[in-house]
C-alpha atoms as a PDB file:
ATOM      1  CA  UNK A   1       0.868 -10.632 -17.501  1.00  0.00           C
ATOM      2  CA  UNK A   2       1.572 -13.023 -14.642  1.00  0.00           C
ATOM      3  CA  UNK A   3      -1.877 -14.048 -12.569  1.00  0.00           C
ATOM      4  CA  UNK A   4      -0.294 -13.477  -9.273  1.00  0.00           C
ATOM      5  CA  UNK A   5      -0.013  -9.884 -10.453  1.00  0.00           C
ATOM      6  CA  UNK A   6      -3.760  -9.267 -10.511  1.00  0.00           C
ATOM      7  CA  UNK A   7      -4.491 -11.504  -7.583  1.00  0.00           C
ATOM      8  CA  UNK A   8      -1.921  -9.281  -5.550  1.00  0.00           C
ATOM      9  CA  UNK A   9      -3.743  -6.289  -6.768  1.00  0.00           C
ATOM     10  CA  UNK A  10      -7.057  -7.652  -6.032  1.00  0.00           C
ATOM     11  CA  UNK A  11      -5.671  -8.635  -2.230  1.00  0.00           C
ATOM     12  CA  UNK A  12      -4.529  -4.884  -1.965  1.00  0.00           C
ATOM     13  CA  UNK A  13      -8.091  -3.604  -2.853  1.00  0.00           C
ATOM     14  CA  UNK A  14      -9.646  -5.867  -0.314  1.00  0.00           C
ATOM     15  CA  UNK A  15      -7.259  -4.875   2.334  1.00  0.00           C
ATOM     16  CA  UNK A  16      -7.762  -1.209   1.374  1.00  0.00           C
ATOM     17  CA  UNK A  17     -11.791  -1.941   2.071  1.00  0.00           C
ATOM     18  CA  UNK A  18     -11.670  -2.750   5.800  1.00  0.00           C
ATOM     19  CA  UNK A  19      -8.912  -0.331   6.493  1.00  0.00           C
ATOM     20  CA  UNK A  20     -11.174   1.822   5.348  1.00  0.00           C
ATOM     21  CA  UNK A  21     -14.434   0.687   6.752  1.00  0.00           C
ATOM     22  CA  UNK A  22     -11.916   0.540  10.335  1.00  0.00           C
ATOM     23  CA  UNK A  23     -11.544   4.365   9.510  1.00  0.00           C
ATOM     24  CA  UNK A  24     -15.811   4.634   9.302  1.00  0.00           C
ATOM     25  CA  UNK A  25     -15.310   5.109   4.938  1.00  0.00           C
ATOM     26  CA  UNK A  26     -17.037   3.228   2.584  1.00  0.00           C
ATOM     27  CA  UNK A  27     -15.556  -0.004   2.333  1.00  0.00           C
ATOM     28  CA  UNK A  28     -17.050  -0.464  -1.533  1.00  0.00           C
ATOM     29  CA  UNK A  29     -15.907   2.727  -3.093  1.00  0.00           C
ATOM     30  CA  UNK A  30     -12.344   2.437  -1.821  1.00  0.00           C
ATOM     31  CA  UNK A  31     -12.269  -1.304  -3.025  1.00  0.00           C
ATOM     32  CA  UNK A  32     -13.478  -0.127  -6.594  1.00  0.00           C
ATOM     33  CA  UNK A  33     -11.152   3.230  -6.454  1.00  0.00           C
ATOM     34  CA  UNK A  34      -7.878   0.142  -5.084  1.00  0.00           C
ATOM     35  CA  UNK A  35      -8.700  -1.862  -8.325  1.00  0.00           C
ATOM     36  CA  UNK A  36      -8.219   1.525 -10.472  1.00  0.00           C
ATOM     37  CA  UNK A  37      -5.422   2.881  -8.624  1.00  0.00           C
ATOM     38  CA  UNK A  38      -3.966   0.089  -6.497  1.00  0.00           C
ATOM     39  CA  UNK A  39      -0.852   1.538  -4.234  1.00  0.00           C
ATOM     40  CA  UNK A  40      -1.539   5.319  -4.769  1.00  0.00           C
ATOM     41  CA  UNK A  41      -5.036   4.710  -3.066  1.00  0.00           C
ATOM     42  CA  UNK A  42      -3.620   2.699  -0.471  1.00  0.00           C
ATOM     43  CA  UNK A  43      -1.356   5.763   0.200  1.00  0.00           C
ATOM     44  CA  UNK A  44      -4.294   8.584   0.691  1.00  0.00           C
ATOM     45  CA  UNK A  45      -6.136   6.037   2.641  1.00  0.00           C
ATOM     46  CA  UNK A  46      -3.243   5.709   5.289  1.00  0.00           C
ATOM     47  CA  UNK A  47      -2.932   9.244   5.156  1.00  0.00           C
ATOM     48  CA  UNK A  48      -6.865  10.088   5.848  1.00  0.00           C
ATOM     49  CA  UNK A  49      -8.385  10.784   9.126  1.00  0.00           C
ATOM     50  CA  UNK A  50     -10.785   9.001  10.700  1.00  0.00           C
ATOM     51  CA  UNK A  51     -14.110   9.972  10.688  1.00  0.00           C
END
């Protein structure tokens, strides 16, 4: 695969950590959950509440 493929995944997980530490989450379990399911996680963390 092409490396800007996993470093464009690896940006979306750590953009997916502080918007979810901004929404009072755990930053570190989103970031792991981001690297298994990238854009579908990125899409239940937009739609959560905040805390």
């Amino acid at each position: 695969m092409n490396e800007s493929y996993f470093v464009g995944w690896g940006t979306l997980a750590l953009i997916n950590a502080v918007l979810a530490q901004g929404k009072n989450r755990s930053g570190l379990n989103w970031f792991l959950l981001s690297l298994l399911l990238g854009p579908v996680a990125t899409f239940f963390l937009a739609l959560s509440e905040k805390r």
